[in-house]
PDB file of N, CA and C in Angstrom:
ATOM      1  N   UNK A   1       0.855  -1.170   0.000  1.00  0.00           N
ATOM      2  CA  UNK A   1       0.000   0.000   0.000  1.00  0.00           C
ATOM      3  C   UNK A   1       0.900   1.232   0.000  1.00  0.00           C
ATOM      4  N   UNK A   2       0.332   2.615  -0.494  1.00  0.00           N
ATOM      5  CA  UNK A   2       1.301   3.399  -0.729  1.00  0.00           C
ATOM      6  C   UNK A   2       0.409   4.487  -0.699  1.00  0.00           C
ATOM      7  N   UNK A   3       1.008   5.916  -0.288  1.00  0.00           N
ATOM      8  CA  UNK A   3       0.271   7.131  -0.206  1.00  0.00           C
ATOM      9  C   UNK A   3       0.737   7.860  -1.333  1.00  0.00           C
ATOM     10  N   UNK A   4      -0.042   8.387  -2.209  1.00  0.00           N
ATOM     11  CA  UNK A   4       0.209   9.646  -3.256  1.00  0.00           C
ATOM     12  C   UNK A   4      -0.538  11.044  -2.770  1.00  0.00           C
ATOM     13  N   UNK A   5       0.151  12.354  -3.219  1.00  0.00           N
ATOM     14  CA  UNK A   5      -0.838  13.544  -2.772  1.00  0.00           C
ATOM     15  C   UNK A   5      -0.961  13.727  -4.391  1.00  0.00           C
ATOM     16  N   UNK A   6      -1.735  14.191  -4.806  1.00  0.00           N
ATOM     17  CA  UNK A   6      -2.798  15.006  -5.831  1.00  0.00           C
ATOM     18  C   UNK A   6      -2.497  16.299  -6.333  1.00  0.00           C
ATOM     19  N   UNK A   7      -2.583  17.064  -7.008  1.00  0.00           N
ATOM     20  CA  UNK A   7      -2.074  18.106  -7.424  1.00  0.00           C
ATOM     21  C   UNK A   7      -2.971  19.191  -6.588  1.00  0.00           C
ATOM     22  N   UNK A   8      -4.405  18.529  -6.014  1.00  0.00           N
ATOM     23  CA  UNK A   8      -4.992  19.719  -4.640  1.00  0.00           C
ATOM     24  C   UNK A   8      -4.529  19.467  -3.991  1.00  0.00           C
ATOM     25  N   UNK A   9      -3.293  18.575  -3.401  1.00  0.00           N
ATOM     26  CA  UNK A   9      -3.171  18.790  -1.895  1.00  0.00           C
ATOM     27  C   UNK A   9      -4.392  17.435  -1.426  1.00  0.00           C
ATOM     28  N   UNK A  10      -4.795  16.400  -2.203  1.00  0.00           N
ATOM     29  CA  UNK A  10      -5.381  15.540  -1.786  1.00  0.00           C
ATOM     30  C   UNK A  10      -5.095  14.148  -1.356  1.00  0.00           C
ATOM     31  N   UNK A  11      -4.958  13.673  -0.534  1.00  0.00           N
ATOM     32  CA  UNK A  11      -3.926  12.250  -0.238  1.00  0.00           C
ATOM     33  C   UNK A  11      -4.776  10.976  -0.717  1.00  0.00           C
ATOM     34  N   UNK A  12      -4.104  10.227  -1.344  1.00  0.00           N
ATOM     35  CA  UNK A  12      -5.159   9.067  -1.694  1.00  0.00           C
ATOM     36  C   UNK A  12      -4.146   7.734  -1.744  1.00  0.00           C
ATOM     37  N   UNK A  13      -5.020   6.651  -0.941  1.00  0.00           N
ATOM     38  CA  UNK A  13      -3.982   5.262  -1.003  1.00  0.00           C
ATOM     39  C   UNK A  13      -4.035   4.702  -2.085  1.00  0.00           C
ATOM     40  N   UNK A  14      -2.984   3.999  -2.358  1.00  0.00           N
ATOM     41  CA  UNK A  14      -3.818   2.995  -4.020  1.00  0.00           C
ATOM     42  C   UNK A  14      -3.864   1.691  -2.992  1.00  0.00           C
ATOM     43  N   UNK A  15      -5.065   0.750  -3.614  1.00  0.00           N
ATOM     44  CA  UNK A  15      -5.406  -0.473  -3.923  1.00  0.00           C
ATOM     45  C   UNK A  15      -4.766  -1.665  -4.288  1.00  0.00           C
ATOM     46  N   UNK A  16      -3.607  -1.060  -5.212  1.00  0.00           N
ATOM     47  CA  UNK A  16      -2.617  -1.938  -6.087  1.00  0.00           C
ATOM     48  C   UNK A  16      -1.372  -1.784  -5.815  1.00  0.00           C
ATOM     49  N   UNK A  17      -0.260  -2.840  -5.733  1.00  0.00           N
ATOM     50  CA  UNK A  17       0.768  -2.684  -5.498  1.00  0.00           C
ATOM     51  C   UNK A  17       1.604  -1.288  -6.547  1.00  0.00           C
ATOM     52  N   UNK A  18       1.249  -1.364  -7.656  1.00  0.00           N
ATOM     53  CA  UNK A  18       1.929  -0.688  -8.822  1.00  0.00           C
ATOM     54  C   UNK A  18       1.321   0.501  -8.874  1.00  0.00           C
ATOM     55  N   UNK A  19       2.213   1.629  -9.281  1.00  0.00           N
ATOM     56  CA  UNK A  19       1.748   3.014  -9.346  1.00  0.00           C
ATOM     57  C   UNK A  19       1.793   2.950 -11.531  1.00  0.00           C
ATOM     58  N   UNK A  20       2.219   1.951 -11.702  1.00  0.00           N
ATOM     59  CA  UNK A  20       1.758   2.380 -13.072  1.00  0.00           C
ATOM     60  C   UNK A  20       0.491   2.613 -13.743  1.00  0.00           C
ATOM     61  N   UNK A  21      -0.526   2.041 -13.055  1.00  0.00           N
ATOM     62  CA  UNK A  21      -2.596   1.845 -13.228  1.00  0.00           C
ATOM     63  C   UNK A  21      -2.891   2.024 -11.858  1.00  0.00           C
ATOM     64  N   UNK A  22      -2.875   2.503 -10.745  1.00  0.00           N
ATOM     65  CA  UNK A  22      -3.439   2.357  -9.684  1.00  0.00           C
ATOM     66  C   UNK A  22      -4.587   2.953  -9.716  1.00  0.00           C
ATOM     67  N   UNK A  23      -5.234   2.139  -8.396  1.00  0.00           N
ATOM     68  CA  UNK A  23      -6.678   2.163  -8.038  1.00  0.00           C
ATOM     69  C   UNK A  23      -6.715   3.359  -7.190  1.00  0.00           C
ATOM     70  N   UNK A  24      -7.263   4.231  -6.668  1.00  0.00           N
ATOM     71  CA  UNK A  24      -6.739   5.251  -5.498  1.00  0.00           C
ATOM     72  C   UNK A  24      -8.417   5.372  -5.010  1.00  0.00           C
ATOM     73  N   UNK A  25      -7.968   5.777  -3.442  1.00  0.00           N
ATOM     74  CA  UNK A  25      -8.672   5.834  -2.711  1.00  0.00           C
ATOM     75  C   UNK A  25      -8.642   7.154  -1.576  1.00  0.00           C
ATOM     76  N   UNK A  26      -9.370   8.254  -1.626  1.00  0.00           N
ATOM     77  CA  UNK A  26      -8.871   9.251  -1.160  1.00  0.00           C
ATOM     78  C   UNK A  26      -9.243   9.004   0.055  1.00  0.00           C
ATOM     79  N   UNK A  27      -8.122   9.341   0.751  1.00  0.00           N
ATOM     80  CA  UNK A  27      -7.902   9.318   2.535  1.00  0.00           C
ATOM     81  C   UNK A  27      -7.863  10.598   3.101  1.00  0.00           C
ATOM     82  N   UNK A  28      -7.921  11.731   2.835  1.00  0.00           N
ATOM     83  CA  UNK A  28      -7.740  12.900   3.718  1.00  0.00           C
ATOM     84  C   UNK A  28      -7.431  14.128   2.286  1.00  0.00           C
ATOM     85  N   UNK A  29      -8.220  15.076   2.890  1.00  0.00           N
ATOM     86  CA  UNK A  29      -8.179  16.563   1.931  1.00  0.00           C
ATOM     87  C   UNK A  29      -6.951  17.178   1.506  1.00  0.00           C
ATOM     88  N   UNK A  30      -5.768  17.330   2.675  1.00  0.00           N
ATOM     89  CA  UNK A  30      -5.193  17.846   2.716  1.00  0.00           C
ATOM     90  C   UNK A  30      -3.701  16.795   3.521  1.00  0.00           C
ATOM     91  N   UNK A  31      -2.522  17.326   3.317  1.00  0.00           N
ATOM     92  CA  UNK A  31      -1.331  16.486   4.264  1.00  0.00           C
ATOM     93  C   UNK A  31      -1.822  16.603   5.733  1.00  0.00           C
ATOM     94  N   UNK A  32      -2.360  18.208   6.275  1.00  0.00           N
ATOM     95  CA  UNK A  32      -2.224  18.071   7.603  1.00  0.00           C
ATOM     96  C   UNK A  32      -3.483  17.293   8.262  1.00  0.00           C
ATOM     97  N   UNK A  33      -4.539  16.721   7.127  1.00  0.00           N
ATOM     98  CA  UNK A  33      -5.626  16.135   7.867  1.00  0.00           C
ATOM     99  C   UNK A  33      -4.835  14.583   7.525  1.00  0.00           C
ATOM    100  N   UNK A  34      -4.036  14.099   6.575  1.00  0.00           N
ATOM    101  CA  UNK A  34      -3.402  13.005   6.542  1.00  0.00           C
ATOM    102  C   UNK A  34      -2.643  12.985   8.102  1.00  0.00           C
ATOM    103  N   UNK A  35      -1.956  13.559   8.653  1.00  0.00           N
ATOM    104  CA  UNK A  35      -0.953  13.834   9.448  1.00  0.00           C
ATOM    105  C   UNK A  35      -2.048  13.272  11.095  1.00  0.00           C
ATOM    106  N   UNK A  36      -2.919  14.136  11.089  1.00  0.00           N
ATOM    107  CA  UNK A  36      -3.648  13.738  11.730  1.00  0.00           C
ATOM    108  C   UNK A  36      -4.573  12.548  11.923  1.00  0.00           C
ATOM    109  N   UNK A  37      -4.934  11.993  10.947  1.00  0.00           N
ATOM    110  CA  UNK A  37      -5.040  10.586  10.930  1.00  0.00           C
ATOM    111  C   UNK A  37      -3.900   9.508  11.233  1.00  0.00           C
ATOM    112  N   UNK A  38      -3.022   9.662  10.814  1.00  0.00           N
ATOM    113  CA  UNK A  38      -2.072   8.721  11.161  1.00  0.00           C
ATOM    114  C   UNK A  38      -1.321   8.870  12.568  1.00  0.00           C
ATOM    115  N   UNK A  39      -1.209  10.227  12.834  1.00  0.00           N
ATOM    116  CA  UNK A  39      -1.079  10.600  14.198  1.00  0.00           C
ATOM    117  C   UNK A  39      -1.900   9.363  15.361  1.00  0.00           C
ATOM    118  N   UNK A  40      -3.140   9.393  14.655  1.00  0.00           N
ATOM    119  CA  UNK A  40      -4.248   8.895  14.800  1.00  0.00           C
ATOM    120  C   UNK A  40      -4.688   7.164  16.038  1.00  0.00           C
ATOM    121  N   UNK A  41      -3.947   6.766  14.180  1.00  0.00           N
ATOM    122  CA  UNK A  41      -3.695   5.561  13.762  1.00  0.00           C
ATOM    123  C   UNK A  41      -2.566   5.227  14.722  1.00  0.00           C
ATOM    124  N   UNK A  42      -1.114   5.714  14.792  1.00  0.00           N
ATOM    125  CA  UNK A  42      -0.105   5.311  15.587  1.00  0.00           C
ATOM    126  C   UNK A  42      -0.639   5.631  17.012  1.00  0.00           C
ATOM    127  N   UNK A  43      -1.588   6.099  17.583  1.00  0.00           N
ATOM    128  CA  UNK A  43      -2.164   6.343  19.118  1.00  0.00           C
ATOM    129  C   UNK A  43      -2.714   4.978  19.466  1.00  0.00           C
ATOM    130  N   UNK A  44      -3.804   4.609  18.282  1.00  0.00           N
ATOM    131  CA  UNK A  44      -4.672   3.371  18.805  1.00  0.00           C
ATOM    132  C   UNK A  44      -3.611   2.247  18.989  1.00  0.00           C
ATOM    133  N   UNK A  45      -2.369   2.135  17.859  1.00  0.00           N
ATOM    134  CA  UNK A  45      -1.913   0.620  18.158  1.00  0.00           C
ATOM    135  C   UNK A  45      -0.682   0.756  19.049  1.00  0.00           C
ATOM    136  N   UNK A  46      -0.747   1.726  19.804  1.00  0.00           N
ATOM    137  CA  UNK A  46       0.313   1.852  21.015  1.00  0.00           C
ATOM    138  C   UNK A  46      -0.226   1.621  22.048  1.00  0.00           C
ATOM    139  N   UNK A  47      -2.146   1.968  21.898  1.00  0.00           N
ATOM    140  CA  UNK A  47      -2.864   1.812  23.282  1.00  0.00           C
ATOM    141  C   UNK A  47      -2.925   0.300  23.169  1.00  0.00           C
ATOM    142  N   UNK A  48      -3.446  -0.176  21.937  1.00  0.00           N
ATOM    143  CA  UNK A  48      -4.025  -1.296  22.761  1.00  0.00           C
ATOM    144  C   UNK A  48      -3.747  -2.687  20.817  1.00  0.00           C
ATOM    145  N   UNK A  49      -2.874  -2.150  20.060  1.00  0.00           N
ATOM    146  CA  UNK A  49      -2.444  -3.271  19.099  1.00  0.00           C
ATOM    147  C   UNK A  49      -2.854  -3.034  18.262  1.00  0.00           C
ATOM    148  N   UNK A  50      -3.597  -2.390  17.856  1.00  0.00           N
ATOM    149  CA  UNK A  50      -4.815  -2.425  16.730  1.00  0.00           C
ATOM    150  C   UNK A  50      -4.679  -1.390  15.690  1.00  0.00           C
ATOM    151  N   UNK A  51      -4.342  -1.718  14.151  1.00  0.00           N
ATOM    152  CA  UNK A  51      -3.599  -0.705  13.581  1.00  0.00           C
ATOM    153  C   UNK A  51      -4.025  -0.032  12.641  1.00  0.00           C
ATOM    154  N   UNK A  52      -5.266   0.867  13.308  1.00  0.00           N
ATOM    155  CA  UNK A  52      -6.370   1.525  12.961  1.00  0.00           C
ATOM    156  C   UNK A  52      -7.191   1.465  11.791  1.00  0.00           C
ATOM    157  N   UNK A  53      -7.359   2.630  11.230  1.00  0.00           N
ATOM    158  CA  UNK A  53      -8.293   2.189   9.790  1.00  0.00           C
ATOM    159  C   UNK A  53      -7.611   3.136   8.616  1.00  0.00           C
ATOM    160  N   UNK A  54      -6.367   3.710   8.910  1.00  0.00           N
ATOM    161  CA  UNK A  54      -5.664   4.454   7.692  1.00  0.00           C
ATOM    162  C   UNK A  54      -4.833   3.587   6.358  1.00  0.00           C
TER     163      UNK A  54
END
């Protein structure tokens, strides 16, 4: 899995190993709402294992 930003400033995961056709899936508007999700994400699986939904 892999993160790309967008030419808005939009973060999106792909689906597919390969960035040559990828599938993308937008995860957050902007880097600092990315930032904050993963912020997020690294909180839950320090509390308790679980390695969130980013």
């Amino acid at each position: 899995m892999s993160y790309v930003a967008g030419p808005t400033g939009a973060v999106y995961r792909t689906r597919t190993a390969s960035l040559d056709e990828p599938e993308l899936d937008r995860v957050a508007d902007d880097l600092r709402q990315f930032l904050e999700l993963l912020e997020q994400a690294l909180m839950l699986f320090i509390a308790n294992g679980k390695p969130g939904h980013l």
